[in-house]
C-alpha atoms as a PDB file:
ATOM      1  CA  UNK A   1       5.888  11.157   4.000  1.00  0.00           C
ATOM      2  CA  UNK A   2       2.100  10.935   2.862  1.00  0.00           C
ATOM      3  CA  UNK A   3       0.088   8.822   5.507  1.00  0.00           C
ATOM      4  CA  UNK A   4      -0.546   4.658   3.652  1.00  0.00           C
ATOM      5  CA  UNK A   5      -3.790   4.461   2.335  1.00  0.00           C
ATOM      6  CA  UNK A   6      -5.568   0.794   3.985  1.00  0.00           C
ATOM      7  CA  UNK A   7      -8.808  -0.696   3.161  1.00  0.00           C
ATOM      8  CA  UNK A   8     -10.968  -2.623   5.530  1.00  0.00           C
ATOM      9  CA  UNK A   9     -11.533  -5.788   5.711  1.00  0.00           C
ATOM     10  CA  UNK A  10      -8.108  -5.527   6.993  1.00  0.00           C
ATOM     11  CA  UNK A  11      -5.743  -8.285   5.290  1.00  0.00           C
ATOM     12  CA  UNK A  12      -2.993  -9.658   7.899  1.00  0.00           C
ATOM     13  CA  UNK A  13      -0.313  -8.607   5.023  1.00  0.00           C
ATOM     14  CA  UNK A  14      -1.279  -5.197   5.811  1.00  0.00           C
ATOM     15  CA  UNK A  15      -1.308  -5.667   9.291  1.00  0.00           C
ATOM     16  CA  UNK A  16       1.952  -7.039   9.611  1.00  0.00           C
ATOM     17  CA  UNK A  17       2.970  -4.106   7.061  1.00  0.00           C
ATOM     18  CA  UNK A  18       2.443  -1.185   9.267  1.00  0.00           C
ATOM     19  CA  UNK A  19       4.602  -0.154  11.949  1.00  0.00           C
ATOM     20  CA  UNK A  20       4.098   1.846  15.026  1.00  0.00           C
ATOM     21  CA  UNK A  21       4.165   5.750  14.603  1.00  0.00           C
ATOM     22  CA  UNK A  22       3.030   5.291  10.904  1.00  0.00           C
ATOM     23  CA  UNK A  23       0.433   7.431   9.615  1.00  0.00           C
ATOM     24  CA  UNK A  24      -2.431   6.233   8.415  1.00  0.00           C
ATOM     25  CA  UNK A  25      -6.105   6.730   6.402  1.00  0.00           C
ATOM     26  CA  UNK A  26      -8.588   4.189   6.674  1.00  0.00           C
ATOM     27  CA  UNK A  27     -10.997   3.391   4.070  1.00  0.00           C
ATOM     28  CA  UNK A  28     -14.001   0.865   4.186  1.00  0.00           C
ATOM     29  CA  UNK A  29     -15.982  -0.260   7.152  1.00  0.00           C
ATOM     30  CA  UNK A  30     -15.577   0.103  10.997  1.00  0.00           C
ATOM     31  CA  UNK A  31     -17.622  -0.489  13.676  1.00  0.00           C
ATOM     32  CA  UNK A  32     -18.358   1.582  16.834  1.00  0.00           C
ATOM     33  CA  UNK A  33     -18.189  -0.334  20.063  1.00  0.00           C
ATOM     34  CA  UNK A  34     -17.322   0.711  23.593  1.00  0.00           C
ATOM     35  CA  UNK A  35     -17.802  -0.628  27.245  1.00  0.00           C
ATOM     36  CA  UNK A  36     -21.452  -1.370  27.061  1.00  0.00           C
ATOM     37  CA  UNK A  37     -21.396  -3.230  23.791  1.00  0.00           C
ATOM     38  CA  UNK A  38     -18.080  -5.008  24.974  1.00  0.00           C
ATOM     39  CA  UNK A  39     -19.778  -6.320  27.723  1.00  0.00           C
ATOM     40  CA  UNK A  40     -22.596  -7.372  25.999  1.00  0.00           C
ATOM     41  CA  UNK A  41     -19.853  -9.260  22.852  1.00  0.00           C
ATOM     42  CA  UNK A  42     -18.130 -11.010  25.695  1.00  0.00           C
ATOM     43  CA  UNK A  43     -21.107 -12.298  27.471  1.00  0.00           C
ATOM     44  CA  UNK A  44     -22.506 -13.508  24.007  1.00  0.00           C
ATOM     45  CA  UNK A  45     -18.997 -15.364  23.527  1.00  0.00           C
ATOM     46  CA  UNK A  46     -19.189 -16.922  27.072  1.00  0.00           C
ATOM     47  CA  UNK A  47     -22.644 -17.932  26.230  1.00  0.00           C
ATOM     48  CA  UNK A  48     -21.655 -20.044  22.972  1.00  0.00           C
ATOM     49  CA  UNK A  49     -24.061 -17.902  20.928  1.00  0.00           C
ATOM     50  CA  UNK A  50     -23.439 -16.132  17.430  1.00  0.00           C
ATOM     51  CA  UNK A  51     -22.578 -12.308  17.695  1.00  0.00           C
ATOM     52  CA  UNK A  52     -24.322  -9.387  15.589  1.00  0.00           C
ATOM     53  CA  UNK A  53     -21.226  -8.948  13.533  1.00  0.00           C
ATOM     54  CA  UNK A  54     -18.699 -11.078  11.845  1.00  0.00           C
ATOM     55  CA  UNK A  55     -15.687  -9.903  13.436  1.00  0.00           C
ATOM     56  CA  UNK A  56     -12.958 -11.488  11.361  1.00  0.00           C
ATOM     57  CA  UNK A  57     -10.931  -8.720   9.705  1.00  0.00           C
ATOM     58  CA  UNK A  58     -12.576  -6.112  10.732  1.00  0.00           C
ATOM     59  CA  UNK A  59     -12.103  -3.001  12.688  1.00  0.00           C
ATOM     60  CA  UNK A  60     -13.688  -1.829  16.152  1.00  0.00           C
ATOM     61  CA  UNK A  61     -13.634   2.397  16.844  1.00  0.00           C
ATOM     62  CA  UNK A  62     -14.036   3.025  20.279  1.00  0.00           C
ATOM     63  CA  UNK A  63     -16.510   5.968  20.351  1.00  0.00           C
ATOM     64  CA  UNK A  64     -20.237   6.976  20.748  1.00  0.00           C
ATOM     65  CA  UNK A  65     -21.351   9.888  18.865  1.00  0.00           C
ATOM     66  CA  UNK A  66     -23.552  13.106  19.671  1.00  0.00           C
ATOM     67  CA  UNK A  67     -26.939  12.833  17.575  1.00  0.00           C
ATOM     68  CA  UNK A  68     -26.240  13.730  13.847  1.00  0.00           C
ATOM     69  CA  UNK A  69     -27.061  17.349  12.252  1.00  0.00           C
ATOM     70  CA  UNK A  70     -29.500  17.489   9.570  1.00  0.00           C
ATOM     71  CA  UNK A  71     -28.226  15.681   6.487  1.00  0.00           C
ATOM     72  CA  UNK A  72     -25.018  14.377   8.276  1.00  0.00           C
ATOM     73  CA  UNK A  73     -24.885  10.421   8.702  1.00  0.00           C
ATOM     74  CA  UNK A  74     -22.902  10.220  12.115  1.00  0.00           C
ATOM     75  CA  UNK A  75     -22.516  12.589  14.912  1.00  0.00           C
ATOM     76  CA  UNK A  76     -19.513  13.740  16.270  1.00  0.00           C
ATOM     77  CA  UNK A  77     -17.626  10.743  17.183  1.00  0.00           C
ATOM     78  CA  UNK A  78     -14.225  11.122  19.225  1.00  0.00           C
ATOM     79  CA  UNK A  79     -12.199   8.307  20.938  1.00  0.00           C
ATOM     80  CA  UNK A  80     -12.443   7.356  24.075  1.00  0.00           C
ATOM     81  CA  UNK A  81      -9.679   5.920  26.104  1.00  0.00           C
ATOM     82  CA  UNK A  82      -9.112   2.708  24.927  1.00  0.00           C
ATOM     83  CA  UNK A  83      -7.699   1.478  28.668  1.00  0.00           C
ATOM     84  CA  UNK A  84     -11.040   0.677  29.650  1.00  0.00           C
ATOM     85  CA  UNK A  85     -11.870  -2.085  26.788  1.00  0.00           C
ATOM     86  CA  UNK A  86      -8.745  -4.084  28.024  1.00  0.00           C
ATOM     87  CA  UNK A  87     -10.925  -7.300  30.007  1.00  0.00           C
ATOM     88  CA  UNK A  88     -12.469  -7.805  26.656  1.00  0.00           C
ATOM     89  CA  UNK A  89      -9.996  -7.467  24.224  1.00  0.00           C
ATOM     90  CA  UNK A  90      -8.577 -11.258  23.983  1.00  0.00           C
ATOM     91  CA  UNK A  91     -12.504 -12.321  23.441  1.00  0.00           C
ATOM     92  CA  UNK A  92     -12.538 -10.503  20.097  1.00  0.00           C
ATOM     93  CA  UNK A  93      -9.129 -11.204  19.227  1.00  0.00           C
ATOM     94  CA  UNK A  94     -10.325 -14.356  19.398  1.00  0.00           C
ATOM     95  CA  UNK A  95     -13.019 -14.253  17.385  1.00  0.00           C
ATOM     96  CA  UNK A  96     -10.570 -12.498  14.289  1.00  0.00           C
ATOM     97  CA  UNK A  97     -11.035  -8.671  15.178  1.00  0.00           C
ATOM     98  CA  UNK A  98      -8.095  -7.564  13.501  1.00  0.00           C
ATOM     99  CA  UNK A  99      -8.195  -3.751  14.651  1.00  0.00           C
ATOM    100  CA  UNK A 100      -8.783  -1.380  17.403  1.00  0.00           C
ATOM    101  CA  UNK A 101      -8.829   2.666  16.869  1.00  0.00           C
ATOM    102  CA  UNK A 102      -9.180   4.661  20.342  1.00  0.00           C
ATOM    103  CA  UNK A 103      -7.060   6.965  22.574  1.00  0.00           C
ATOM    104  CA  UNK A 104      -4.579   6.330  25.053  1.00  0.00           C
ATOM    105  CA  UNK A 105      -1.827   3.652  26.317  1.00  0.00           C
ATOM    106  CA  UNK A 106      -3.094   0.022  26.369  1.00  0.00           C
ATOM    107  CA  UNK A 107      -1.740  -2.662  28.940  1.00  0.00           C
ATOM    108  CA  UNK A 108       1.212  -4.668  28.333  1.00  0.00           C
ATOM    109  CA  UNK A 109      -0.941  -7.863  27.827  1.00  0.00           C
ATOM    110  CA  UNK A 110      -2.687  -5.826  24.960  1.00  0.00           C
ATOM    111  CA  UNK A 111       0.698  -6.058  23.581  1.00  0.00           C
ATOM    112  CA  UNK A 112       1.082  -9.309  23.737  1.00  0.00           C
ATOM    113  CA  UNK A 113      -2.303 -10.520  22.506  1.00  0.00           C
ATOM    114  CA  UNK A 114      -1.640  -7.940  19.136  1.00  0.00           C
ATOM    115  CA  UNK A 115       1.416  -9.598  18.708  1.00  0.00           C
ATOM    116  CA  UNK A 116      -0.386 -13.188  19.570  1.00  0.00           C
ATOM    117  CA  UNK A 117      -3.388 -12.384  16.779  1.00  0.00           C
ATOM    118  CA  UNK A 118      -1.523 -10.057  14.356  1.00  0.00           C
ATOM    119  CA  UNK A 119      -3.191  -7.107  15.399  1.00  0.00           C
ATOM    120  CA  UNK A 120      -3.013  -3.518  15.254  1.00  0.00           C
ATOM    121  CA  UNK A 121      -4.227  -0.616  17.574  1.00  0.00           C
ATOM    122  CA  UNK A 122      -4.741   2.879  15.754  1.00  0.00           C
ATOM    123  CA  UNK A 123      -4.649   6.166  17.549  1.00  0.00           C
ATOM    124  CA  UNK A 124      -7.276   8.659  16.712  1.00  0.00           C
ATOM    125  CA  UNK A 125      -7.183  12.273  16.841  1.00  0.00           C
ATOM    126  CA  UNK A 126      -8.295  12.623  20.504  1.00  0.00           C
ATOM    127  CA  UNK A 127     -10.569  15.880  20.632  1.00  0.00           C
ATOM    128  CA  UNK A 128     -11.145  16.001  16.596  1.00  0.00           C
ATOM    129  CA  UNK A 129     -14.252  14.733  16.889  1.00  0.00           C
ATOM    130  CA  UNK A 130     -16.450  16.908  14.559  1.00  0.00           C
ATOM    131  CA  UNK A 131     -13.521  16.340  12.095  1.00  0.00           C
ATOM    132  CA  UNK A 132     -13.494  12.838  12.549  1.00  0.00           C
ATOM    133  CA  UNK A 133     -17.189  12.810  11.745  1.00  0.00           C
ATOM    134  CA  UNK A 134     -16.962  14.010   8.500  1.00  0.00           C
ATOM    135  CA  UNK A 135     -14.461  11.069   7.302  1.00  0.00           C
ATOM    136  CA  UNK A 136     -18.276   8.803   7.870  1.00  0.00           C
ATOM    137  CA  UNK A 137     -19.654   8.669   4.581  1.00  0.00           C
ATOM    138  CA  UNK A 138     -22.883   6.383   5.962  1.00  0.00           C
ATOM    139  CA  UNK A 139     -23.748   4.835   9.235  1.00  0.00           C
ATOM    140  CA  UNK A 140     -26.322   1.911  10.298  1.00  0.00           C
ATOM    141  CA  UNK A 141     -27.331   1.168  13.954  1.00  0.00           C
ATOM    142  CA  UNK A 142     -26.293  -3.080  13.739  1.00  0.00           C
ATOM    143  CA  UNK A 143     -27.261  -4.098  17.493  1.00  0.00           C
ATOM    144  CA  UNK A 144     -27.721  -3.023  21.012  1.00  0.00           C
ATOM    145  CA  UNK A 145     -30.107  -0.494  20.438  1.00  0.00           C
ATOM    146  CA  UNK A 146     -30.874   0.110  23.594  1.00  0.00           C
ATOM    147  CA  UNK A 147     -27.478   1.867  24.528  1.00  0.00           C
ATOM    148  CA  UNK A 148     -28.459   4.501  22.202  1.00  0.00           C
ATOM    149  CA  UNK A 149     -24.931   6.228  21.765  1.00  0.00           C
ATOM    150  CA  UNK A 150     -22.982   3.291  22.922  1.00  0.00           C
ATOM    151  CA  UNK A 151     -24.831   0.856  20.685  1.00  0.00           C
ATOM    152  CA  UNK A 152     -22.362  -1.048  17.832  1.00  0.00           C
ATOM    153  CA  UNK A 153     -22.774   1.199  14.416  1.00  0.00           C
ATOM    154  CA  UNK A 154     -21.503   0.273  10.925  1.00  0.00           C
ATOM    155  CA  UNK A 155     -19.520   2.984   9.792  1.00  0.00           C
ATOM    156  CA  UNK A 156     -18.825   3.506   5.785  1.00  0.00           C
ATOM    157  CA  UNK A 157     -15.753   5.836   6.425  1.00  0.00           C
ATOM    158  CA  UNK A 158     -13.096   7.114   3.848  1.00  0.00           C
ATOM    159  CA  UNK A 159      -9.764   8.418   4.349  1.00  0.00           C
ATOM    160  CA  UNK A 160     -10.028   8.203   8.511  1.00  0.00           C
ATOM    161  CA  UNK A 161      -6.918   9.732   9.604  1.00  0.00           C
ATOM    162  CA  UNK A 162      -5.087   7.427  12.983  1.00  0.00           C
ATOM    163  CA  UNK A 163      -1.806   7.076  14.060  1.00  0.00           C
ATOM    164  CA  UNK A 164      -0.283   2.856  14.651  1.00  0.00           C
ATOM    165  CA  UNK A 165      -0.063   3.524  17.928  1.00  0.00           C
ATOM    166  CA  UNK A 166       0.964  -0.898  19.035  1.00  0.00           C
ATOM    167  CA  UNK A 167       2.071  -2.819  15.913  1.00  0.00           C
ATOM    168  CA  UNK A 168       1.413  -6.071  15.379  1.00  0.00           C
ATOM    169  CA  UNK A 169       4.930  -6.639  16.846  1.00  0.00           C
ATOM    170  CA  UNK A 170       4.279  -5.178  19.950  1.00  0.00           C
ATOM    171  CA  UNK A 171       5.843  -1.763  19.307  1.00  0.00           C
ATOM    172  CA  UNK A 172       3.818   1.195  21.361  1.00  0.00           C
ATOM    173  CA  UNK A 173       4.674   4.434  20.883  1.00  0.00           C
ATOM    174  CA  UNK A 174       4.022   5.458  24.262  1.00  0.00           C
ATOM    175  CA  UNK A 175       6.549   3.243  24.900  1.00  0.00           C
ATOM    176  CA  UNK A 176       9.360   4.910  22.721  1.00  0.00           C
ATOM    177  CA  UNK A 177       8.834   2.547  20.213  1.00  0.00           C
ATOM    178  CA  UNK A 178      10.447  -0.990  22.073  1.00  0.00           C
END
């Protein structure tokens, strides 16, 4: 079976369309974001102020990439484990983020709040990061400068290759699929 093709913004149809262990290439934008920038999202949302990005429909990658080559727009940009953004995750559900893409089992109540929002956690190819990198057809620094690597990026990416790891129904495959 040929992986589904999916554009971003992502569309709750879609969403609800995919199914956990389906394969899957992403086309459109994504943007990076990991602890530092998660912390720095919440405390904005806790604060009553606007955020950098509009986050409804969109897509957060969990990575921070090594400095570009020459010519390249993005670095090499792996997942990291995905465990670690779980104390923010309900903030930006909140706000409309529609998708995660990172590595690695999530908590139960990350399965509940996907199913709660109609959202979707992709799996990325953990260790393909080079790979990865060349699915980023243009990148843009949006905010947080100052965490260098960690900051949030804009990513124009085509065809990015991730596995549904939690439906929006709450299937994980880590968890055999229940």
């Amino acid at each position: 079976m040929s992986p589904i093709k999916i554009t971003t913004p992502l569309k709750e149809e879609i969403v609800l369309s995919l199914k956990a262990g389906d394969e899957v290439f992403i086309s459109g934008i994504v943007y990076t974001a990991r602890d530092a920038a998660h912390l720095r999202l919440v405390k904005l949302i806790k604060q009553g102020r606007p955020l950098p990005i509009d986050l409804s429909n969109q897509v957060i990658y969990y990575t921070a990439p090594t400095p570009p080559k020459p010519g390249k727009p993005f670095g090499s940009c792996g997942p990291t484990s995905s465990y670690r953004m779980d104390e923010f995750t309900s903030y930006l559900l909140a706000k409309g983020l529609r998708g995660m893409i990172g590595k690695g089992q999530r908590s139960f109540q990350i399965r509940e709040l996907l199913k709660k929002y109609r959202a979707i956690y992709f799996l990325a190819l953990a260790g393909g990061g080079a790979y990865l990198s060349s699915k980023v057809k243009k990148a843009k620094l949006i905010a947080f400068a100052d965490l260098k690597a960690e900051a949030i990026y804009k990513l124009w990416v085509q065809d990015f290759p991730v596995i549904v790891g939690i439906d929006a129904e709450g299937k994980d495959i880590y968890r055999r699929l229940n």
